[in-house]
C-alpha atoms as a PDB file:
ATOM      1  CA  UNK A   1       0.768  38.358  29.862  1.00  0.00           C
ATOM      2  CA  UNK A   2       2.369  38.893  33.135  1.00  0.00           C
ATOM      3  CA  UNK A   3       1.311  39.896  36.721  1.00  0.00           C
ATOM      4  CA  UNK A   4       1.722  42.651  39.119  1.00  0.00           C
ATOM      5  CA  UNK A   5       5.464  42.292  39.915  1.00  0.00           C
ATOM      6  CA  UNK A   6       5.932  43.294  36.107  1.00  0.00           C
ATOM      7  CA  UNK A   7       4.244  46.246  37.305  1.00  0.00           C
ATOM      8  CA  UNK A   8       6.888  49.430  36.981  1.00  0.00           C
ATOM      9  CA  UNK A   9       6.737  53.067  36.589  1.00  0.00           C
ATOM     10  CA  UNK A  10       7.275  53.477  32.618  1.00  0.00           C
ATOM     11  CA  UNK A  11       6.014  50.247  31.555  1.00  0.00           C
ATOM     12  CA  UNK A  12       3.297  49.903  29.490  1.00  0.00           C
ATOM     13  CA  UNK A  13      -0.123  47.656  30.172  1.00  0.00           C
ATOM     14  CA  UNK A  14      -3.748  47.435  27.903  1.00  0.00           C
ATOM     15  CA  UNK A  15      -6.476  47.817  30.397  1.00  0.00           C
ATOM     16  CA  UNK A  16      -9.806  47.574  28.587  1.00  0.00           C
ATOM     17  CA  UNK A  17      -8.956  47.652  25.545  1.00  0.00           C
ATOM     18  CA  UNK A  18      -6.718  50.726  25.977  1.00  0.00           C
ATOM     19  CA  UNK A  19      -3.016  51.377  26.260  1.00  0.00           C
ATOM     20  CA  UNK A  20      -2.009  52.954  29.266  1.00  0.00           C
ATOM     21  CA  UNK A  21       1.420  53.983  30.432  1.00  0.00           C
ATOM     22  CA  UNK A  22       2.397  53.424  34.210  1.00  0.00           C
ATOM     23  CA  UNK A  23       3.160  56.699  35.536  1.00  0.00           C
ATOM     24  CA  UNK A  24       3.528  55.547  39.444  1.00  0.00           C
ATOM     25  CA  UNK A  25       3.402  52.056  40.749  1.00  0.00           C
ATOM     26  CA  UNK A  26       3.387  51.781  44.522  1.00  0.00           C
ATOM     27  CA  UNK A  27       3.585  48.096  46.757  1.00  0.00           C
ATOM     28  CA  UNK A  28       1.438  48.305  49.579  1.00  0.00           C
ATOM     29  CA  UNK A  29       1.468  45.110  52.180  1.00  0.00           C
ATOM     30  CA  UNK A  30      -0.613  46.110  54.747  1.00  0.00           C
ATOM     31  CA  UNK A  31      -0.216  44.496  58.061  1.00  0.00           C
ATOM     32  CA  UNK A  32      -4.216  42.290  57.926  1.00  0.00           C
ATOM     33  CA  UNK A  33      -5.670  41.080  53.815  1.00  0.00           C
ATOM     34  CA  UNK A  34      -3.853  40.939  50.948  1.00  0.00           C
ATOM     35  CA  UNK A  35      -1.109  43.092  49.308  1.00  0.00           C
ATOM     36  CA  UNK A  36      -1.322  44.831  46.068  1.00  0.00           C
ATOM     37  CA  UNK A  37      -0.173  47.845  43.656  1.00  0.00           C
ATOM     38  CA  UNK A  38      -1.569  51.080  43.041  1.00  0.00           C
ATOM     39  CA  UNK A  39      -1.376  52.713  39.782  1.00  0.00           C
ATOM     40  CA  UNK A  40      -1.298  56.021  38.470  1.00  0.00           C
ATOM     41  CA  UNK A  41      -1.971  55.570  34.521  1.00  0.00           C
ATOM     42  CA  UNK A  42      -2.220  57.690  31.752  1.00  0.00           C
ATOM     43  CA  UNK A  43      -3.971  56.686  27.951  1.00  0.00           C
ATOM     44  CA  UNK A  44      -2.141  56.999  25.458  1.00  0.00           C
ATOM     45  CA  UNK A  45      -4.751  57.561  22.800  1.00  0.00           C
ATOM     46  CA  UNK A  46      -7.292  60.073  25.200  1.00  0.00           C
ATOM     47  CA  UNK A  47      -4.268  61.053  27.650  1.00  0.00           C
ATOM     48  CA  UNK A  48      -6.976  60.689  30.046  1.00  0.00           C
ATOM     49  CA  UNK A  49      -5.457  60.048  33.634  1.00  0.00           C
ATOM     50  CA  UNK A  50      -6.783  57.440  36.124  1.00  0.00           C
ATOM     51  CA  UNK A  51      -5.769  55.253  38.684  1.00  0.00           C
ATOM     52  CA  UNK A  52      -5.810  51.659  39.236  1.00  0.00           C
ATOM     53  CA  UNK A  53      -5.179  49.368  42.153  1.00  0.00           C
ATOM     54  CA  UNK A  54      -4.163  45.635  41.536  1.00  0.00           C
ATOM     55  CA  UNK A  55      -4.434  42.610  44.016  1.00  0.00           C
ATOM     56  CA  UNK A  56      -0.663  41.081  44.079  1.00  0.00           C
ATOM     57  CA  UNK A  57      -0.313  38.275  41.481  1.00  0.00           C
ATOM     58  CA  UNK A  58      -3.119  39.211  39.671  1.00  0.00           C
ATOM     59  CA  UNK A  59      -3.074  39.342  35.534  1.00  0.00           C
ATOM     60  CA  UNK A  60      -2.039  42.022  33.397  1.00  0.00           C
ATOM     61  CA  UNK A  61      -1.711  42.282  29.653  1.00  0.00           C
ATOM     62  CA  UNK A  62       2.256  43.879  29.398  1.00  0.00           C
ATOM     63  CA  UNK A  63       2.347  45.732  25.957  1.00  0.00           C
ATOM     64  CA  UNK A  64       6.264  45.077  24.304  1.00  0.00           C
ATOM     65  CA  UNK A  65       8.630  48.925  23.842  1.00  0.00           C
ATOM     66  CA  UNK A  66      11.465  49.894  22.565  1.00  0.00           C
ATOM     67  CA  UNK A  67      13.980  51.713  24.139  1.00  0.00           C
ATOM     68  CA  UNK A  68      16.107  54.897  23.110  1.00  0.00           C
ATOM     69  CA  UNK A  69      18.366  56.886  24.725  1.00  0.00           C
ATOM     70  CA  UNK A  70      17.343  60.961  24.578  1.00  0.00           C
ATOM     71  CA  UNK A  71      18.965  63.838  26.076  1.00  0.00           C
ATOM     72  CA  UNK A  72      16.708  66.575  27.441  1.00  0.00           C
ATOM     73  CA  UNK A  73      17.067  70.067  25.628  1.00  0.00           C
ATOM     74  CA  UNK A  74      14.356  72.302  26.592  1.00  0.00           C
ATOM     75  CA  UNK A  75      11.091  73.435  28.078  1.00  0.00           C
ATOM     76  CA  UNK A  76       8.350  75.848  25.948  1.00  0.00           C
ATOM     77  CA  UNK A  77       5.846  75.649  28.244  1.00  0.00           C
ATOM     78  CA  UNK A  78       3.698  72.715  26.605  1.00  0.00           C
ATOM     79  CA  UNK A  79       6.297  69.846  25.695  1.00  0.00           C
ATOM     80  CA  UNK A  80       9.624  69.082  26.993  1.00  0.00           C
ATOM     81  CA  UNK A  81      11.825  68.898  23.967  1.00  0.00           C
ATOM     82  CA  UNK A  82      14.650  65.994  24.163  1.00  0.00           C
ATOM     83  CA  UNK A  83      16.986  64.798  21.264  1.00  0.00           C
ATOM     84  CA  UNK A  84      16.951  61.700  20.010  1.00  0.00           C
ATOM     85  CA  UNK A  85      20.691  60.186  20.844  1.00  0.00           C
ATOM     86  CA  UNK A  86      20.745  57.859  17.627  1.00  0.00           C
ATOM     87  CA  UNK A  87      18.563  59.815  14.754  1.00  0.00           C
ATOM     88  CA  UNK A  88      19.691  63.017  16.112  1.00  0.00           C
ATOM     89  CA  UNK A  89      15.815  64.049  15.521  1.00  0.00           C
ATOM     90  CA  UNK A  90      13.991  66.683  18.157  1.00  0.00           C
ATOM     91  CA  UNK A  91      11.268  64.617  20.687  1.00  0.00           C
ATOM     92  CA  UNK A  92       8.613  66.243  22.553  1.00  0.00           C
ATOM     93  CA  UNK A  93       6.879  65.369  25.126  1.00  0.00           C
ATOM     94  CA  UNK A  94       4.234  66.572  27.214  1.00  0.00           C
ATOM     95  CA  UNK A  95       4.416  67.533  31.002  1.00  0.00           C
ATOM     96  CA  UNK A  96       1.374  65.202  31.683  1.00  0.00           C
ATOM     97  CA  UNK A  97       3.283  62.415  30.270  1.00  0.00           C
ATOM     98  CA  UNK A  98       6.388  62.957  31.999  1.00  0.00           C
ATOM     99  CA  UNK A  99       4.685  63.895  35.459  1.00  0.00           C
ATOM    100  CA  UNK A 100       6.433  64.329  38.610  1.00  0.00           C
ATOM    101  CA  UNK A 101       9.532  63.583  37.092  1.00  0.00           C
ATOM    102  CA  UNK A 102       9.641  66.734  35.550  1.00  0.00           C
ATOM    103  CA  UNK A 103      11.383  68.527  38.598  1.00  0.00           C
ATOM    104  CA  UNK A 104      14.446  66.138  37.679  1.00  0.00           C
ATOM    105  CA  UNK A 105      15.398  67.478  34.720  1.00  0.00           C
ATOM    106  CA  UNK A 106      18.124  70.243  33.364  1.00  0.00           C
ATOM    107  CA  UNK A 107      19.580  70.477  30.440  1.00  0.00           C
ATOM    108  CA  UNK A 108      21.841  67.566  28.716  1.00  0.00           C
ATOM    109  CA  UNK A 109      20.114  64.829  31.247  1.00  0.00           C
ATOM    110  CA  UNK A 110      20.448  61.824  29.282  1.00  0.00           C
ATOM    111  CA  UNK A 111      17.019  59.926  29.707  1.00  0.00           C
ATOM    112  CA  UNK A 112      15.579  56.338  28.558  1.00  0.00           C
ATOM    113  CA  UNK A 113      12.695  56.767  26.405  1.00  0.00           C
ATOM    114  CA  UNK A 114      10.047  54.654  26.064  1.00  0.00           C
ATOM    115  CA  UNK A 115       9.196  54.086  22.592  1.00  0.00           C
ATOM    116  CA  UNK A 116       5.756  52.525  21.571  1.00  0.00           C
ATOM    117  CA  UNK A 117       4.753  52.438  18.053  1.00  0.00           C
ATOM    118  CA  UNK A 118       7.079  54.546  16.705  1.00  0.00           C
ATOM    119  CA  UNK A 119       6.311  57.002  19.204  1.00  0.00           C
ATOM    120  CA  UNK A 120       7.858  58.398  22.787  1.00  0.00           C
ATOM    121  CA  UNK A 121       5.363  57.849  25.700  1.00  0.00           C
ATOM    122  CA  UNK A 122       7.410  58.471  28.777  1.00  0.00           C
ATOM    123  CA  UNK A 123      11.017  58.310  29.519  1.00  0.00           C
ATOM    124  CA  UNK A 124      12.736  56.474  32.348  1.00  0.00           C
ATOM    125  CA  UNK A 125      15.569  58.926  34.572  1.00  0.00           C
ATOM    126  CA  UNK A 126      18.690  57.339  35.956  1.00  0.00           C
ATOM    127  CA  UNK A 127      18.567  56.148  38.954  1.00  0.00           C
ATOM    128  CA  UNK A 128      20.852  59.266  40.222  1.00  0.00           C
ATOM    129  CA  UNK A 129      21.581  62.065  38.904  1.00  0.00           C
ATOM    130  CA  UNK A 130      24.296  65.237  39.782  1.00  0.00           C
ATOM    131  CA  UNK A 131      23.669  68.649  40.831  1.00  0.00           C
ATOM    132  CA  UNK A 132      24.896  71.532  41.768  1.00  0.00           C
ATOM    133  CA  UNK A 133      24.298  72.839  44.863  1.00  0.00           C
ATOM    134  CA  UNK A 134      23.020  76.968  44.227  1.00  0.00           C
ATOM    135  CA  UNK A 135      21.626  77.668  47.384  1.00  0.00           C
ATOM    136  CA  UNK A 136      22.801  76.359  51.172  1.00  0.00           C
ATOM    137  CA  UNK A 137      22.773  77.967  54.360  1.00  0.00           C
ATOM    138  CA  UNK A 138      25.651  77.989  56.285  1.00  0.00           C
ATOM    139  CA  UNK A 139      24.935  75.487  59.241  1.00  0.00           C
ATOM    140  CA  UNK A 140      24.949  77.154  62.686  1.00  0.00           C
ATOM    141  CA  UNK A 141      26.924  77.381  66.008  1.00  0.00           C
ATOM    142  CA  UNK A 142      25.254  74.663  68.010  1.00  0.00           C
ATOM    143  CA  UNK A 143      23.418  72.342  65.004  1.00  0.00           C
ATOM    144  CA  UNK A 144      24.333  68.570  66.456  1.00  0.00           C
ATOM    145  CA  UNK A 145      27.058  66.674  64.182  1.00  0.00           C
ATOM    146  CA  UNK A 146      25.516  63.511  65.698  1.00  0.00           C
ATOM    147  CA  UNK A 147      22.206  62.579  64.580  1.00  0.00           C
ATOM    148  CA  UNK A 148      20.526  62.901  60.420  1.00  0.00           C
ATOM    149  CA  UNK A 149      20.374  66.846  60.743  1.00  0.00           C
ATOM    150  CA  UNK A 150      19.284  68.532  57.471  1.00  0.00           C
ATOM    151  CA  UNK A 151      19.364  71.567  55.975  1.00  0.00           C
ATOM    152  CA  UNK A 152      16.745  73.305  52.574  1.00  0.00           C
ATOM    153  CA  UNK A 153      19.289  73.045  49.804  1.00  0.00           C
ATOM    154  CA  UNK A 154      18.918  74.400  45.904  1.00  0.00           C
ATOM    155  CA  UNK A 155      20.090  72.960  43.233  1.00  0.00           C
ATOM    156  CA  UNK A 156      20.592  74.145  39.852  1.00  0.00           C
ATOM    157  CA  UNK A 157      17.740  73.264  37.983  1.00  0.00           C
ATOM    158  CA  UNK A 158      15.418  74.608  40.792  1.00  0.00           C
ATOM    159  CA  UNK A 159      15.082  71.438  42.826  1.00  0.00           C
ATOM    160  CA  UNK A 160      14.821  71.775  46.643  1.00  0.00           C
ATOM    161  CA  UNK A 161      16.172  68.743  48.678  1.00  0.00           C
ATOM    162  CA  UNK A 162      17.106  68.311  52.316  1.00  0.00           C
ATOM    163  CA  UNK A 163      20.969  67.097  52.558  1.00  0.00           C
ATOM    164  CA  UNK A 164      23.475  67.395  55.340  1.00  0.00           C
ATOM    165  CA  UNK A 165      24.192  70.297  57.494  1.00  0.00           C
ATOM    166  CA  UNK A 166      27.916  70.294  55.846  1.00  0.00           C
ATOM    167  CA  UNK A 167      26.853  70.881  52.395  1.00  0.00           C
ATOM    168  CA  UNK A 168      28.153  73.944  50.994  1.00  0.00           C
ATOM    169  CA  UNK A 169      27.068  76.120  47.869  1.00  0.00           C
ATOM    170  CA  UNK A 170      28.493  75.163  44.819  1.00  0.00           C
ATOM    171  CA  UNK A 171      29.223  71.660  45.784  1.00  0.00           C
ATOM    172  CA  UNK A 172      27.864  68.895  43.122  1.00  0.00           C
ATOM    173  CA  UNK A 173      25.456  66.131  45.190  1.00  0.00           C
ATOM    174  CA  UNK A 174      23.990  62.916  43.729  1.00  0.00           C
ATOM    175  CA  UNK A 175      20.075  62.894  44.130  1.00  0.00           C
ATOM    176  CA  UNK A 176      18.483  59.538  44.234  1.00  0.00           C
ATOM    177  CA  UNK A 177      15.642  60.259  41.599  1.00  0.00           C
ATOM    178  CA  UNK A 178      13.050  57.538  43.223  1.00  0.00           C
ATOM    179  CA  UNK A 179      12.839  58.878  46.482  1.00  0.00           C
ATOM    180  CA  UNK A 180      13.861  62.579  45.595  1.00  0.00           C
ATOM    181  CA  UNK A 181      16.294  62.601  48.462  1.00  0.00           C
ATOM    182  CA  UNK A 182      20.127  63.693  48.924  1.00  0.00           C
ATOM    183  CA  UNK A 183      22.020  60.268  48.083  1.00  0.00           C
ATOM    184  CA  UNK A 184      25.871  61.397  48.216  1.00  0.00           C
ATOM    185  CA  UNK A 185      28.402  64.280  47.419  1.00  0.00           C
ATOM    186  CA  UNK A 186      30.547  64.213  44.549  1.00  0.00           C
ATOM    187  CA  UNK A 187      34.056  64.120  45.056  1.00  0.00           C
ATOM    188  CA  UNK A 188      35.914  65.874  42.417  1.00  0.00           C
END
């Protein structure tokens, strides 16, 4: 047993007799009443979706996983394939399951998986994770240097995040995968 501040993205709670995995976990304190988490879960024996919102320090029923490190391979449409870094053994994994997370990926990520049973039921990314910048437009004659001014980048898995104005094309960035925002750039 544990309460809502074991409450994580990834982690894995029964909720009426099901399993659910935590696909999004978000603190809200709002200014008058109490504070608590909403939850985006996901069964894993329908796969059904739903979401749940928790008063803070209220119960929950944490289920014990295994961890395993994976590398991601491929897409076919259905499942994202990932190898399994210590039986060397193909994983797959469905969109769903994975969720907006999905948009981080390209190939030879190395992931956390979340093993339950035997089974993967989500992964975990790092918390940051390199690009390479595809697609910037040159800044322009008169954009401020002082100031946070941004620019639409691409990277090269197809991502679009806002960065600095002095970001060039085929730079490698850091992207900080929690808040899906330009974190650094890579100094090689």
């Amino acid at each position: 047993m544990g309460d809502t501040t074991d409450i994580k993205k990834g982690g894995i709670i029964r909720h009426q007799n099901d399993l659910y995995v935590i696909t999004d976990a978000q603190f809200v304190n709002p200014g008058k009443g109490s504070a608590f988490v909403k939850t985006k879960m996901k069964s894993i024996t329908s796969g059904k979706g739903t979401n749940i919102t928790y008063k803070s320090g209220e119960s929950i029923d944490n289920v014990q996983v295994q961890y395993v490190n994976l590398q991601y391979l491929y897409n076919n449409g259905t499942f994202y394939s990932f190898m399994n870094q210590v039986t060397f053994g193909t994983e797959e994994i469905e969109a769903d399951t994975i969720g907006d997370d999905v948009k981080y990926l390209k190939e030879g990520l190395e992931v956390l998986g979340v093993m339950f049973e035997e089974r993967v039921v989500t992964i975990q990314l790092p918390k940051k994770v390199q690009y390479r910048v595809v697609e910037a437009p040159p800044a322009v004659r008169g954009d401020s240097t002082a100031g946070n001014v941004t620019k639409d980048i691409t990277l090269d898995n197809g991502l679009h995040v806002q960065a600095p104005i002095f970001i060039k094309e085929g730079e490698e960035i850091l992207v900080n995968t929690e808040t899906g925002e330009y974190s650094a750039r890579v100094n090689e």
